[in-house]
C-alpha atoms as a PDB file:
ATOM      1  CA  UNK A   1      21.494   7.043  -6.190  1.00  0.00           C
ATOM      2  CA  UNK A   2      17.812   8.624  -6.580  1.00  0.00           C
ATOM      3  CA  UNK A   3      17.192  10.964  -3.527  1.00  0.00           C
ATOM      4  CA  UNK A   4      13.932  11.432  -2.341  1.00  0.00           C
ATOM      5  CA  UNK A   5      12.264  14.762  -0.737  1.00  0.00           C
ATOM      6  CA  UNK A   6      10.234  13.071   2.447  1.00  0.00           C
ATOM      7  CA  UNK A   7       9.887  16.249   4.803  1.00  0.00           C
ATOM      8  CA  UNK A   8       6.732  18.252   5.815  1.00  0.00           C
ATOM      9  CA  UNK A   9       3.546  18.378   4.578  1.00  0.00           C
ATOM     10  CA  UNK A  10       3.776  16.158   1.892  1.00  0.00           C
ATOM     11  CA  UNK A  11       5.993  13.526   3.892  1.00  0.00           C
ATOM     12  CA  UNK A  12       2.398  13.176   6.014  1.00  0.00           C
ATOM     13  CA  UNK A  13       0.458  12.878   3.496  1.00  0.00           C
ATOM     14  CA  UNK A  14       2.497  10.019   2.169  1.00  0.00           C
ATOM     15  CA  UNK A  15       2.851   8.466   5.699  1.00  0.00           C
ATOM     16  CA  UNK A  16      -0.947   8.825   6.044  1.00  0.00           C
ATOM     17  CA  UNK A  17      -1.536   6.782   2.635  1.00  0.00           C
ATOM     18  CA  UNK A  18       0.592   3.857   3.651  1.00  0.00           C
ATOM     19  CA  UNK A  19      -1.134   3.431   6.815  1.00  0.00           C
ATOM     20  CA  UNK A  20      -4.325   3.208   5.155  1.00  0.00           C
ATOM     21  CA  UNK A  21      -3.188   0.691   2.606  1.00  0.00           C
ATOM     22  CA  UNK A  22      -1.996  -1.722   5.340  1.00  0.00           C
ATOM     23  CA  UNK A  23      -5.122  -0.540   7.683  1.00  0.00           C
ATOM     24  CA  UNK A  24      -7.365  -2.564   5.621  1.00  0.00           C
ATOM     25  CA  UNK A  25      -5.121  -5.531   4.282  1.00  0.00           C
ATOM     26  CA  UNK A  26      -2.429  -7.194   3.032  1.00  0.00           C
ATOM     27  CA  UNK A  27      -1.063  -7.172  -0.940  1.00  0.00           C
ATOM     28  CA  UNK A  28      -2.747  -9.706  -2.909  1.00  0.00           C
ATOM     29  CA  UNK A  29      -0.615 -13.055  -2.913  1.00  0.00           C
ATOM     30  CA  UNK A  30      -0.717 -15.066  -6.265  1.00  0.00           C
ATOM     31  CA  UNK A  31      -2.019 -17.767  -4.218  1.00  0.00           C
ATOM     32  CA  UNK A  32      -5.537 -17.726  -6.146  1.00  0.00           C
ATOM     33  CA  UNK A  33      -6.626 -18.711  -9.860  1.00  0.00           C
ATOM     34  CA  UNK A  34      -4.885 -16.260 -12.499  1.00  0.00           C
ATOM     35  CA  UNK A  35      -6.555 -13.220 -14.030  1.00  0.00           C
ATOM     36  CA  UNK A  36      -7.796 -14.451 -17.587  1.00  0.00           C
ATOM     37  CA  UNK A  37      -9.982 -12.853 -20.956  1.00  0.00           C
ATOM     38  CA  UNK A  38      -8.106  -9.891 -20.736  1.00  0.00           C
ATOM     39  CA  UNK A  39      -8.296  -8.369 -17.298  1.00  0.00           C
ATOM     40  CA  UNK A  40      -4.958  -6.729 -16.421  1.00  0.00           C
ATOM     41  CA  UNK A  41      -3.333  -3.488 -17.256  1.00  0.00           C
ATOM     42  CA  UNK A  42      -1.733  -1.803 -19.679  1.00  0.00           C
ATOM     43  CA  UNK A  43       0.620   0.808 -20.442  1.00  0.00           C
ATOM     44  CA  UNK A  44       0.264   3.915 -22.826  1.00  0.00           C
ATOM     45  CA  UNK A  45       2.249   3.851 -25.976  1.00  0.00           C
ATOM     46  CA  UNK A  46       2.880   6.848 -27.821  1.00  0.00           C
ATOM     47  CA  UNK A  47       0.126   7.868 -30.357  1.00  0.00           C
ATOM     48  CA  UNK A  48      -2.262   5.889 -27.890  1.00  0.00           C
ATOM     49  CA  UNK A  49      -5.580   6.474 -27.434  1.00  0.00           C
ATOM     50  CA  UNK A  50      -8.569   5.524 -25.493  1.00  0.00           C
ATOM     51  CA  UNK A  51     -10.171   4.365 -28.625  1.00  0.00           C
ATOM     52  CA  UNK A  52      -7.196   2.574 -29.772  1.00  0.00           C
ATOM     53  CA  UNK A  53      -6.358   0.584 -26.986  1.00  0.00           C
ATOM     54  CA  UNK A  54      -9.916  -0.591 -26.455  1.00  0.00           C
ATOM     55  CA  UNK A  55     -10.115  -1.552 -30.021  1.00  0.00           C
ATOM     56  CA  UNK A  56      -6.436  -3.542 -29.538  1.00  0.00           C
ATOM     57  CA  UNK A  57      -7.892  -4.910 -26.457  1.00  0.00           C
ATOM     58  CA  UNK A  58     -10.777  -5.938 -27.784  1.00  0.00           C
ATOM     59  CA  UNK A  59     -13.110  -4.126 -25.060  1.00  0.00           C
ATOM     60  CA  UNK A  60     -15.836  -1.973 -25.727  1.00  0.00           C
ATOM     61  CA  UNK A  61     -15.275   1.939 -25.184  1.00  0.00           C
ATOM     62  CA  UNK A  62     -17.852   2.795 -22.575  1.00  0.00           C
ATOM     63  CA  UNK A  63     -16.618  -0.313 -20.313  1.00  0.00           C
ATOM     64  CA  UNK A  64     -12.734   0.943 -20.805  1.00  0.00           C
ATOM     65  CA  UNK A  65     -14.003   4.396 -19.658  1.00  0.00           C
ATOM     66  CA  UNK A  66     -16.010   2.770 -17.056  1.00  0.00           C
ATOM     67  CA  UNK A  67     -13.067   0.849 -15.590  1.00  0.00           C
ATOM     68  CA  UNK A  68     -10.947   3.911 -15.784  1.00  0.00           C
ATOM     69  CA  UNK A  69     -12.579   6.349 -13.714  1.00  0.00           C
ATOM     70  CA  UNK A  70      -9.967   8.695 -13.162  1.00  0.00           C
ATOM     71  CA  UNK A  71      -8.606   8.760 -16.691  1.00  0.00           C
ATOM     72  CA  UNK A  72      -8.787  11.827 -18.936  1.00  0.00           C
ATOM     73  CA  UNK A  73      -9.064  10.279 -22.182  1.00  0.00           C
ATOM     74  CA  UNK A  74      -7.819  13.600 -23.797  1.00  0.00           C
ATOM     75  CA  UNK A  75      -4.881  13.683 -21.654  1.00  0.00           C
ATOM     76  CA  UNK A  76      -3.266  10.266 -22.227  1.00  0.00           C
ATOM     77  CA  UNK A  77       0.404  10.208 -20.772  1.00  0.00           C
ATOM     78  CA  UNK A  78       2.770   7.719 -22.199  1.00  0.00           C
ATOM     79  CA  UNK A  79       3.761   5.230 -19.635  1.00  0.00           C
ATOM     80  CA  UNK A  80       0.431   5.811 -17.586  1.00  0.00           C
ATOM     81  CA  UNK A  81      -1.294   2.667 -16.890  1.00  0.00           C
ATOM     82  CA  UNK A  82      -4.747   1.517 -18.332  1.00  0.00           C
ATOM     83  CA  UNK A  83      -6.942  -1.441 -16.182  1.00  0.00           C
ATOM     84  CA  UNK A  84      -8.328  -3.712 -18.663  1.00  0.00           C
ATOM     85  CA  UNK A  85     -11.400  -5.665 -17.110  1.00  0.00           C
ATOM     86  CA  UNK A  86     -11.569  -9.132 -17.681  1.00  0.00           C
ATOM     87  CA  UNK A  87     -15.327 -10.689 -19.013  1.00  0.00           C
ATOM     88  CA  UNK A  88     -16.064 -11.749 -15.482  1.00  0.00           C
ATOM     89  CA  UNK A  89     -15.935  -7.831 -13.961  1.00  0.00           C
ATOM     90  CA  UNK A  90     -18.792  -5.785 -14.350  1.00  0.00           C
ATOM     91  CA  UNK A  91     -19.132  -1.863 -13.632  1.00  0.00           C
ATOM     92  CA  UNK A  92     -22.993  -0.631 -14.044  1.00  0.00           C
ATOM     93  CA  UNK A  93     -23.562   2.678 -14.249  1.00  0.00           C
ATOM     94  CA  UNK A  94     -24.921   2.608 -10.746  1.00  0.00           C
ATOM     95  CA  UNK A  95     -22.613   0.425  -9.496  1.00  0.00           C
ATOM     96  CA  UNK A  96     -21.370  -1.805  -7.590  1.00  0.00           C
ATOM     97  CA  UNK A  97     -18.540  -3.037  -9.324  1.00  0.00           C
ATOM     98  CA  UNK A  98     -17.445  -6.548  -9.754  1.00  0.00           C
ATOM     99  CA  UNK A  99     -13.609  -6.511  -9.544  1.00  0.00           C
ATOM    100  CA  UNK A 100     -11.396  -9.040  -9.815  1.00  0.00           C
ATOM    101  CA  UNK A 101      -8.609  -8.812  -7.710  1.00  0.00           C
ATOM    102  CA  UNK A 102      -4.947  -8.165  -8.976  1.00  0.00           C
ATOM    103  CA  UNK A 103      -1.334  -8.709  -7.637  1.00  0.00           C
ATOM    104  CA  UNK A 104      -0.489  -6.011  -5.144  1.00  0.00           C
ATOM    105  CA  UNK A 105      -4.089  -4.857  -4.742  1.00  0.00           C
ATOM    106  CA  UNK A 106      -5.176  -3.992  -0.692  1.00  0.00           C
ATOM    107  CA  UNK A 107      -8.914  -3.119  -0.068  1.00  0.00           C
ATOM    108  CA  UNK A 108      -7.763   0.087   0.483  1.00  0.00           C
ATOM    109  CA  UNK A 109      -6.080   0.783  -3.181  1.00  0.00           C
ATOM    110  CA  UNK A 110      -8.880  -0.496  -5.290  1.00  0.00           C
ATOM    111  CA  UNK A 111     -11.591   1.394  -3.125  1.00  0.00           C
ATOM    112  CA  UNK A 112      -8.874   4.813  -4.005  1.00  0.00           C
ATOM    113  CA  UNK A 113      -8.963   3.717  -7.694  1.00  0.00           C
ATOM    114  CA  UNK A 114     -12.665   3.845  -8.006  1.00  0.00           C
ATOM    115  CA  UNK A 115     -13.221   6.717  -5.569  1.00  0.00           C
ATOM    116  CA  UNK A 116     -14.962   4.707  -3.322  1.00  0.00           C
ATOM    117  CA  UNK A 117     -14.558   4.669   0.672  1.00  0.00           C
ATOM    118  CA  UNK A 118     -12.828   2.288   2.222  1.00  0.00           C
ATOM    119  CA  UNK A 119     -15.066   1.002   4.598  1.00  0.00           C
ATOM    120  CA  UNK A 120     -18.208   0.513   2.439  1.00  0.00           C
ATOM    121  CA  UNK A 121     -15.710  -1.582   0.377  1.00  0.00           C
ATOM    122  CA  UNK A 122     -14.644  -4.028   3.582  1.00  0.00           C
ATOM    123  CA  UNK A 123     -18.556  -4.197   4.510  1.00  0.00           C
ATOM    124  CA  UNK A 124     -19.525  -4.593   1.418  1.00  0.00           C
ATOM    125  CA  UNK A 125     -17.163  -8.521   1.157  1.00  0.00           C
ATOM    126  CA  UNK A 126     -18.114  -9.268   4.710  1.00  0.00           C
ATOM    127  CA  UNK A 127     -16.603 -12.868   4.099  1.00  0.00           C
ATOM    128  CA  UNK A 128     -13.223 -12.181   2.455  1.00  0.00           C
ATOM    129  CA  UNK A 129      -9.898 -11.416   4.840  1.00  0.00           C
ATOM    130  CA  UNK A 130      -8.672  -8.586   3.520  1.00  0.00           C
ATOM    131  CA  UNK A 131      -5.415  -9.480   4.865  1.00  0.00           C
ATOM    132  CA  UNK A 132      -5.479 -12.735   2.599  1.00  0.00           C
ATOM    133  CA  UNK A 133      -7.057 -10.999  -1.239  1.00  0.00           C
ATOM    134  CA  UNK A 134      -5.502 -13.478  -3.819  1.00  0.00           C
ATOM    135  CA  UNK A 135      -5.102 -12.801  -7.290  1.00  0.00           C
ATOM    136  CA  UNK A 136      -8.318 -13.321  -9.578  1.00  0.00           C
ATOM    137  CA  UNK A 137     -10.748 -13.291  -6.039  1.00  0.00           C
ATOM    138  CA  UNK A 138     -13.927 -11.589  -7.303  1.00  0.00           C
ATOM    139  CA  UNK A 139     -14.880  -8.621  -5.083  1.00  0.00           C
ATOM    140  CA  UNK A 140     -17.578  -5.675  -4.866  1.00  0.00           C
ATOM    141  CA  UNK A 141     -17.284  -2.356  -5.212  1.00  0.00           C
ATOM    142  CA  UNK A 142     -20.009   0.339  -3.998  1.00  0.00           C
ATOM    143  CA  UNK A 143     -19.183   2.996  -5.785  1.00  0.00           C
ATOM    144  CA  UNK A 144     -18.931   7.074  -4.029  1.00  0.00           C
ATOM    145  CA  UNK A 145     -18.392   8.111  -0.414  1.00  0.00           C
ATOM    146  CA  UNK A 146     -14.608   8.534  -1.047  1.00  0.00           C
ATOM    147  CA  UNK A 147     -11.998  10.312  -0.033  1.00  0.00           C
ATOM    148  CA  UNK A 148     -13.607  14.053  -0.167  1.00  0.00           C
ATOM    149  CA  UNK A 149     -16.012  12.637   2.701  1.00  0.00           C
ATOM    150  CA  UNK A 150     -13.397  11.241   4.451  1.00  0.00           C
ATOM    151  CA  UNK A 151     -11.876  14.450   4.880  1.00  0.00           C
ATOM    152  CA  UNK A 152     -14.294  16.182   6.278  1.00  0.00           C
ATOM    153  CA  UNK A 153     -14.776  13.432   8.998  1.00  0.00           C
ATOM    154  CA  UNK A 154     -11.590  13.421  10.317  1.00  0.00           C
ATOM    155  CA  UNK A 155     -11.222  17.310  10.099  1.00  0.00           C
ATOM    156  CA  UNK A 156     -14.322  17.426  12.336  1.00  0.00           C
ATOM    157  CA  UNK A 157     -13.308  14.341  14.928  1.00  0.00           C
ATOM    158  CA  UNK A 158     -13.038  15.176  18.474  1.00  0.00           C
ATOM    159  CA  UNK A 159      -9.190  15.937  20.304  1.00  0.00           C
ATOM    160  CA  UNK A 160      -9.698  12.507  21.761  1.00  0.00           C
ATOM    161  CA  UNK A 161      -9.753  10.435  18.783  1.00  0.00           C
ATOM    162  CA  UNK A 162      -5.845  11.576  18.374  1.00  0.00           C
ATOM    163  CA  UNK A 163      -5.240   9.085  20.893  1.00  0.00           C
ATOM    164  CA  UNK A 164      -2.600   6.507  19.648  1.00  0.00           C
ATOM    165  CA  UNK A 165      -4.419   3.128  18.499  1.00  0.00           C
ATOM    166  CA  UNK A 166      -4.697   0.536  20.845  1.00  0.00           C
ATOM    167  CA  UNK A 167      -3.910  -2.926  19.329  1.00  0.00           C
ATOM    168  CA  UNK A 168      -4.967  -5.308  21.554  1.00  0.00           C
ATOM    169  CA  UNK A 169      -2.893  -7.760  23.308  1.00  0.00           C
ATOM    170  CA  UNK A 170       0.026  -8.647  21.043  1.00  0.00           C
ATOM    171  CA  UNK A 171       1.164 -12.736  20.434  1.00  0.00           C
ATOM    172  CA  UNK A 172       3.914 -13.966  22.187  1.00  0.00           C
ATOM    173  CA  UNK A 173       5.668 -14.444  19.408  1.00  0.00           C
ATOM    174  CA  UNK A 174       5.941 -10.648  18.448  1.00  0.00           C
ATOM    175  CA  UNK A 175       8.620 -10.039  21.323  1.00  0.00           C
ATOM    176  CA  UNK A 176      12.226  -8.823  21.584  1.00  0.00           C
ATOM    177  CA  UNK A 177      12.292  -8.707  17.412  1.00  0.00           C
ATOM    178  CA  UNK A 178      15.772  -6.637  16.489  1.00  0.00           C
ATOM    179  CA  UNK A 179      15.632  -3.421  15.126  1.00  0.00           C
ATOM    180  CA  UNK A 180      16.051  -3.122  11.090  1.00  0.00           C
ATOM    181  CA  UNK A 181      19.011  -1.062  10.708  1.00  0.00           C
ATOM    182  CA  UNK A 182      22.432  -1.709  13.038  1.00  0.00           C
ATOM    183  CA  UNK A 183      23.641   1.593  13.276  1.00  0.00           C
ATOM    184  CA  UNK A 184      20.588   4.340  13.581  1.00  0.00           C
ATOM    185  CA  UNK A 185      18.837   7.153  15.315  1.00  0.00           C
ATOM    186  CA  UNK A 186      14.887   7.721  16.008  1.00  0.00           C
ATOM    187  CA  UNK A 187      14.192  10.459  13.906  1.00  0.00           C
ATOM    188  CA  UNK A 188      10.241  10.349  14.561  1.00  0.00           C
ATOM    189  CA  UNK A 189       8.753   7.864  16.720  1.00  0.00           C
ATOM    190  CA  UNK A 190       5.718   6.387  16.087  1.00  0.00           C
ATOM    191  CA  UNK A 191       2.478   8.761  17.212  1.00  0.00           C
ATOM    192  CA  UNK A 192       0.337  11.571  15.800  1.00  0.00           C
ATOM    193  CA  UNK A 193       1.887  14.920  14.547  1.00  0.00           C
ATOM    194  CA  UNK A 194       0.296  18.072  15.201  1.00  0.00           C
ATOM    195  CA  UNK A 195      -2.546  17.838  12.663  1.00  0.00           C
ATOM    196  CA  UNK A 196      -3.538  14.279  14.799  1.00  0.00           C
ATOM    197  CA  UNK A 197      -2.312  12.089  11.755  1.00  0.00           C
ATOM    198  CA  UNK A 198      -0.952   8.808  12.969  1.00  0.00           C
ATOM    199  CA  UNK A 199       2.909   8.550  11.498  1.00  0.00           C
ATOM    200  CA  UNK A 200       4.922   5.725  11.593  1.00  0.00           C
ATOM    201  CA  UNK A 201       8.400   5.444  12.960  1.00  0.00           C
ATOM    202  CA  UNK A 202      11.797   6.951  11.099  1.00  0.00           C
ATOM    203  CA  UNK A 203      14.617   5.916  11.248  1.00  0.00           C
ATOM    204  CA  UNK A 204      18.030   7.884   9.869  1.00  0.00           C
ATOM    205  CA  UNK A 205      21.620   7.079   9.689  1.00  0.00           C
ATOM    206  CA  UNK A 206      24.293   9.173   8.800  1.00  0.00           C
ATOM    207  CA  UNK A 207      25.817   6.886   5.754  1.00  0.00           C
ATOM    208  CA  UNK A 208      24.415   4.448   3.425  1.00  0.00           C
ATOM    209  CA  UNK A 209      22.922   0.883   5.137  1.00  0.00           C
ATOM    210  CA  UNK A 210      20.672  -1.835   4.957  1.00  0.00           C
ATOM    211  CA  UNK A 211      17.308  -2.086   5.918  1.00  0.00           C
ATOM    212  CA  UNK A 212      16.841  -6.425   7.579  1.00  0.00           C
ATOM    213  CA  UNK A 213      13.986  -8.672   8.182  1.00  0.00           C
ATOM    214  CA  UNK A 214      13.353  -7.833  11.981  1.00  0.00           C
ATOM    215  CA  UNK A 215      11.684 -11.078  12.141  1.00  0.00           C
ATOM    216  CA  UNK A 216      11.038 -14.479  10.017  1.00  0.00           C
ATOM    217  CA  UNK A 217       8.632 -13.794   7.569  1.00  0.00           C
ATOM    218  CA  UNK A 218       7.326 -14.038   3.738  1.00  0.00           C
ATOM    219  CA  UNK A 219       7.685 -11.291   1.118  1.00  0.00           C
ATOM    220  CA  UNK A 220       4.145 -10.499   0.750  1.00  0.00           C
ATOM    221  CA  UNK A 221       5.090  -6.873  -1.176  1.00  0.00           C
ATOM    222  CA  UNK A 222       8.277  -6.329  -2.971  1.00  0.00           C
ATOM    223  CA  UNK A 223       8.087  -3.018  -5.557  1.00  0.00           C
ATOM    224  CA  UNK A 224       7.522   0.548  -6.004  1.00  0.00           C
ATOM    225  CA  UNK A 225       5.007   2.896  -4.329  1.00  0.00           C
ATOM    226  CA  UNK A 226       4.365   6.342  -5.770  1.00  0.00           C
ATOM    227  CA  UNK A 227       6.952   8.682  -3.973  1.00  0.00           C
ATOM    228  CA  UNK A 228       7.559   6.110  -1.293  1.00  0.00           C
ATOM    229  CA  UNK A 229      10.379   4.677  -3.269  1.00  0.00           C
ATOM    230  CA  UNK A 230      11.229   0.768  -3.050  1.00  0.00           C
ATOM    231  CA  UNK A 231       8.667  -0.569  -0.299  1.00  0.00           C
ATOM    232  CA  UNK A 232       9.384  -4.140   1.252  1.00  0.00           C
ATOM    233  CA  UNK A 233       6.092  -5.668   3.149  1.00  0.00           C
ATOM    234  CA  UNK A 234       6.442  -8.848   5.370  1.00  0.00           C
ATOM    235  CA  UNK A 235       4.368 -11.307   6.828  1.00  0.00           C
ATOM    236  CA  UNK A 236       4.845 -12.525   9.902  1.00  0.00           C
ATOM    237  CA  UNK A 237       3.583 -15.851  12.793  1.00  0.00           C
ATOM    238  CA  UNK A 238       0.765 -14.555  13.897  1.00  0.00           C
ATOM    239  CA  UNK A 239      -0.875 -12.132  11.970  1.00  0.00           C
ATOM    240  CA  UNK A 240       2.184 -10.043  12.272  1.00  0.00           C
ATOM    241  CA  UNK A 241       3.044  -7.347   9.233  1.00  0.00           C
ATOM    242  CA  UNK A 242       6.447  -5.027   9.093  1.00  0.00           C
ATOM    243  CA  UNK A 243       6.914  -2.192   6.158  1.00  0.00           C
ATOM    244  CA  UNK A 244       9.977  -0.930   5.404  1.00  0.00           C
ATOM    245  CA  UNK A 245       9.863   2.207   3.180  1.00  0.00           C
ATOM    246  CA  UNK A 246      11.659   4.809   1.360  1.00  0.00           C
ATOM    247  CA  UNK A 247      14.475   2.333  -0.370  1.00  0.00           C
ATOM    248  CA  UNK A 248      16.240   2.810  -3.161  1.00  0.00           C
ATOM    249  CA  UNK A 249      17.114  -1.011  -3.986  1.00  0.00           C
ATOM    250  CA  UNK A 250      15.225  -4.311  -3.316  1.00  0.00           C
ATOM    251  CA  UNK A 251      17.309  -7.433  -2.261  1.00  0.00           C
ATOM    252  CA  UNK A 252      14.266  -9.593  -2.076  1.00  0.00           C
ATOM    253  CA  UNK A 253      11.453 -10.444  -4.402  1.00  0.00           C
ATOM    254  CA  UNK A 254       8.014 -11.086  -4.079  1.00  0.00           C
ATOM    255  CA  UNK A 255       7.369 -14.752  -2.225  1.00  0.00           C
ATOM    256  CA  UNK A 256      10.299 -14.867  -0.716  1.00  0.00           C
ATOM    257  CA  UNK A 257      11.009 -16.637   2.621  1.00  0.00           C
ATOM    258  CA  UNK A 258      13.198 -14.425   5.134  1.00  0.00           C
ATOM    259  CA  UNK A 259      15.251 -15.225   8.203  1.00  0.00           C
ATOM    260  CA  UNK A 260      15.598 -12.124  11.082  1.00  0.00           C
ATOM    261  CA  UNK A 261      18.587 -10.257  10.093  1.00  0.00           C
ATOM    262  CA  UNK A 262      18.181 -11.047   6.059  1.00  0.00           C
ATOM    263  CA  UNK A 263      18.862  -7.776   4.158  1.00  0.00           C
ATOM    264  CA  UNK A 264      15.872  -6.383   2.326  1.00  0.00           C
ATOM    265  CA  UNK A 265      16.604  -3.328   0.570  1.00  0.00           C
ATOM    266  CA  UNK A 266      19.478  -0.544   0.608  1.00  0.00           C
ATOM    267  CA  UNK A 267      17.546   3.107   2.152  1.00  0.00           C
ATOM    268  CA  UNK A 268      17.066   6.070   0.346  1.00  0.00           C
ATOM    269  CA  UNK A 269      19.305   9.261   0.817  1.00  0.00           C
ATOM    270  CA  UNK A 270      16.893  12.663   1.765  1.00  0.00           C
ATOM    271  CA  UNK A 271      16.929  15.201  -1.004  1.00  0.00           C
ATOM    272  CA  UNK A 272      19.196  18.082   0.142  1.00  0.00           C
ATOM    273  CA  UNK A 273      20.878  16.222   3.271  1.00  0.00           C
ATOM    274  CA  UNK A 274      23.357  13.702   3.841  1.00  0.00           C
ATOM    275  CA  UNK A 275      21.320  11.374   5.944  1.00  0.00           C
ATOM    276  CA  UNK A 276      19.783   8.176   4.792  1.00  0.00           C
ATOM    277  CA  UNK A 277      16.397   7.445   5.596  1.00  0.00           C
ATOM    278  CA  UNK A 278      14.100   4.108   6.809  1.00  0.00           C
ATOM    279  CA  UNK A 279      10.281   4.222   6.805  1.00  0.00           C
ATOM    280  CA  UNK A 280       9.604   1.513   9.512  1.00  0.00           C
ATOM    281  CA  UNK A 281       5.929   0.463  10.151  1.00  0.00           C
ATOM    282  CA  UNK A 282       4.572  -2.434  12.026  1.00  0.00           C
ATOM    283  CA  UNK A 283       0.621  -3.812  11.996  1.00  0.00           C
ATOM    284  CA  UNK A 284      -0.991  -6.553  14.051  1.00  0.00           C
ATOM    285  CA  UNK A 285      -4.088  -8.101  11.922  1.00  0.00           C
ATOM    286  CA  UNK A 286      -4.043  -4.525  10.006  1.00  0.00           C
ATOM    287  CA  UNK A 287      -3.627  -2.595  13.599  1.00  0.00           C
ATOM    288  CA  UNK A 288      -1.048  -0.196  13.802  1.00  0.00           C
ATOM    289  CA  UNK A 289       1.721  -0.806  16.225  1.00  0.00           C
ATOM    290  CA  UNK A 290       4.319   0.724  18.438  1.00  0.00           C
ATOM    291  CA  UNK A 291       7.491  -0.258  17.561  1.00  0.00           C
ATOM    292  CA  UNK A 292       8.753  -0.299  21.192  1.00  0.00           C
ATOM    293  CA  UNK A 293       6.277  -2.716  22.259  1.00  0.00           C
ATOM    294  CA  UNK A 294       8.019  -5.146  19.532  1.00  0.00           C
ATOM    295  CA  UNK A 295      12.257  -4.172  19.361  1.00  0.00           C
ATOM    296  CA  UNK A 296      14.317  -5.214  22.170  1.00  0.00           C
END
């Protein structure tokens, strides 16, 4: 079983990310036309290089480099992945980009990929729902005002802004929905820790168990995250969107159709304890949500 440090600082920062990522939309369904002429990605082989792979790929060097921003091309790791740009994405030197959207992309993680902020991204596709991106959808991309200036915003925001989020009046349907493990205890509830960031709810239990649908929904997100372990993302009537994080197996895939009480994934185990731990996050049209207004 892999085990999984999630405490402190760093447990946050993680916490933080996710939020943001389902702040500002859904995972791009494969409901749109497929990415063709080479967009994609690709992963580093050893002996790899920049040059090498564009010449493979054949993409010139410049627009590799430009559609890797973050990429060191002296410090190629094998296994690190590469986005190829298909011939109808474009990334001028003063930007915006044209991207073309890819499976599991959110607003938020292409605007971190190219450094850009968040918001400028969402008003800059004032006609797309970036709860409903689907694979191939052409979107821009202003580039700068990332996540440096983000920082100092929210470092500098007024003791009243650590107020939880207010929703808005939930459907009817999202009522008495059961909790997603049988057998658990609250370990954090959902509210803002003492640095005002917004984390979502825990949940522990003492042996191993598995995470369920708490309601009907569709498998919009079914995969990996970066330290977040196996992540599970439904949608639900309504506008409705749970997250269930920090798993160490899937038991769904991707498109799936789910019933309340189907099992989704078996949780992770906490490095250095013996208790087993559930990320649990809920959104209403990309609003965070109390739990308790939702479980009976």
């Amino acid at each position: 079983m892999v085990e999984r440090k999630v405490a402190g600082k760093r447990r946050g920062a993680l916490l933080l990310l996710l939020g943001l990522i389902l702040l500002l939309g859904g995972c791009a369904s494969g409901g749109g036309a497929s990415i063709s002429n080479g967009g994609g990605w690709v992963t580093v082989q050893r002996g790899d290089t920049l040059g090498k792979i564009a010449d493979q790929a054949g993409i010139p060097l410049l627009r590799l480099q430009r559609f890797n921003p973050g990429v060191d091309s002296r410090q190629l790791a094998i296994g690190q992945r590469l986005m190829l740009p298909s011939r109808q994405e474009r990334a001028p030197g003063g930007g915006p980009y044209r991207y073309q959207v890819r499976r599991g992309d959110s607003l938020y993680s292409i605007a971190r990929y190219f450094g850009a902020d968040p918001q400028r991204v969402q008003a800059a596709n004032t006609g797309i729902d970036p709860s409903r991106l689907a694979v191939g959808q052409l979107i821009q991309v202003p580039i700068g005002g990332g996540s440096s200036s983000g920082g100092s915003r929210a470092a500098s925001a007024p003791a009243a802004s650590r107020s939880l989020p207010d929703p808005g009046p939930l459907p009817a349907s999202a009522r008495q929905w059961q909790w997603p493990l049988a057998n658990y205890a609250v370990e954090r509830r959902f509210g803002r820790d003492a640095h005002g960031t917004l984390q979502p709810m825990m949940l522990s239990t003492p042996s191993p168990a598995v995470a369920k649908a708490t309601a009907p929904g569709k498998v919009r997100f079914a995969s990996g995250m970066r330290q977040l372990g196996q992540v599970v993302i439904l949608h639900h009537a309504d506008n409705m969107q749970s997250v269930y994080a920090f798993c160490d197996k899937l038991r769904v895939s991707e498109g799936d159709s789910v019933s309340s009480g189907a099992p989704l994934c078996d949780i992770g185990q906490e490095s250095g304890s013996s208790r087993y731990h559930l990320l649990f996050d809920l959104r209403h049209g990309g609003k965070p949500v109390d739990p308790a207004r939702v479980l009976r």
